[in-house]
Protein backbone atom coordinates (compact mmCIF):
# COMPACT_ATOMS: atom_id res chain seq x y z
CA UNK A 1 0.00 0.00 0.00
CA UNK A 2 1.32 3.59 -0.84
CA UNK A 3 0.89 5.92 2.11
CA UNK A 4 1.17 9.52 -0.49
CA UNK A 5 1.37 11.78 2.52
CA UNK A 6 4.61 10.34 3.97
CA UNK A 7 5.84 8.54 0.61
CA UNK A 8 6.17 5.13 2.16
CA UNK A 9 5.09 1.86 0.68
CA UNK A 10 3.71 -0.71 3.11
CA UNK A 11 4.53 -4.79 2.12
CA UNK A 12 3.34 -7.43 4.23
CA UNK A 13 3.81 -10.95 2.41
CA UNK A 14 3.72 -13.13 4.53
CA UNK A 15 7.60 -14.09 5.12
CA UNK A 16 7.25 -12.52 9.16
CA UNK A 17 7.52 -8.88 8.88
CA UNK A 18 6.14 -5.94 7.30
CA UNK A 19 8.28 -3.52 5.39
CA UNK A 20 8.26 -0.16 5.51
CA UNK A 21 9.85 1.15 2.26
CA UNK A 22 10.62 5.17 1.95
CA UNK A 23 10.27 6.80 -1.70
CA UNK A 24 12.57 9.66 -1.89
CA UNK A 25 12.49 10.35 -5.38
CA UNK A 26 10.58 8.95 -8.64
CA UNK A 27 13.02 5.77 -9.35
CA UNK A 28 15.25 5.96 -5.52
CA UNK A 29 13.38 3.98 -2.81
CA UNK A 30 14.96 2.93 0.99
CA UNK A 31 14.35 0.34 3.38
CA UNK A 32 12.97 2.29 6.34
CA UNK A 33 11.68 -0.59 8.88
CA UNK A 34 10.93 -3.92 9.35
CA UNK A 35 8.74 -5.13 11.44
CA UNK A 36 8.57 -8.49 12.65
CA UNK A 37 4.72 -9.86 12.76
CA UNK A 38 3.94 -14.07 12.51
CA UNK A 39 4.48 -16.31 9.66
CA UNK A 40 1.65 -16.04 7.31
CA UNK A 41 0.56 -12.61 8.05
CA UNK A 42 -0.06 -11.31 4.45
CA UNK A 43 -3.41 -10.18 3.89
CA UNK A 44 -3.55 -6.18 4.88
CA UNK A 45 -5.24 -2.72 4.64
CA UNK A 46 -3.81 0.93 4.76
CA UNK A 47 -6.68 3.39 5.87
CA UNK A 48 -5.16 6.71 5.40
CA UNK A 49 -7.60 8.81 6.40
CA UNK A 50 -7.07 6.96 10.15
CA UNK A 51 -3.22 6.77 9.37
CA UNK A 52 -3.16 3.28 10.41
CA UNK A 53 -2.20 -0.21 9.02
CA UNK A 54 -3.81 -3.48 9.55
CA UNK A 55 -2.98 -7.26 9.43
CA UNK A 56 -4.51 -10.04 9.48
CA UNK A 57 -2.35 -12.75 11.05
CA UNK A 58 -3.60 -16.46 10.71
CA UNK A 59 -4.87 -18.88 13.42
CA UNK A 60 -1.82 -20.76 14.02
CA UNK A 61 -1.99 -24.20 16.38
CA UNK A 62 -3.13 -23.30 19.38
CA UNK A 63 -2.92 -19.55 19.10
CA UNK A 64 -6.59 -17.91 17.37
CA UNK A 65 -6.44 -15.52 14.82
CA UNK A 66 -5.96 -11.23 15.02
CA UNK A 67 -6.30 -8.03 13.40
CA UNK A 68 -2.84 -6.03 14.35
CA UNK A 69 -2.95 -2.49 13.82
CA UNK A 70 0.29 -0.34 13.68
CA UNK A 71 0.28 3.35 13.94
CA UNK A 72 1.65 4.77 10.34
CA UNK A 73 1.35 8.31 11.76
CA UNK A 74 4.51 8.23 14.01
């Protein structure tokens, strides 16, 4: 997901983490963060307007599954 008013890309796929990728020009792009979540975790949504970030992370064994939400605005 492309957050436009910081110039950030959000990726979540599933590896573990989420990474927070910085656009500082049209074709020049940095690693910013990453952010380790739970294997699996892949399916996510950016809300912009509430500057947040959720995750759904899988039901794994004996552990149910949750919506994480991480703060984009700090």
């Amino acid at each position: 997901f492309y957050d436009a008013k910081r110039k950030r890309i959000y990726v979540s796929g599933g590896e573990g983490f989420v990474d927070v990728i910085e656009q500082r020009d049209a074709d020049n792009y940095k690693l910013l963060e990453r952010t380790s979540t739970a294997p699996g975790a892949r399916t996510s949504f950016f809300s912009p307007e509430l500057e947040q970030f959720y995750l759904a992370v899988p039901r794994r064994g004996e552990k149910p599954a949750e919506i994480r939400v991480y703060d984009a605005g700090k």
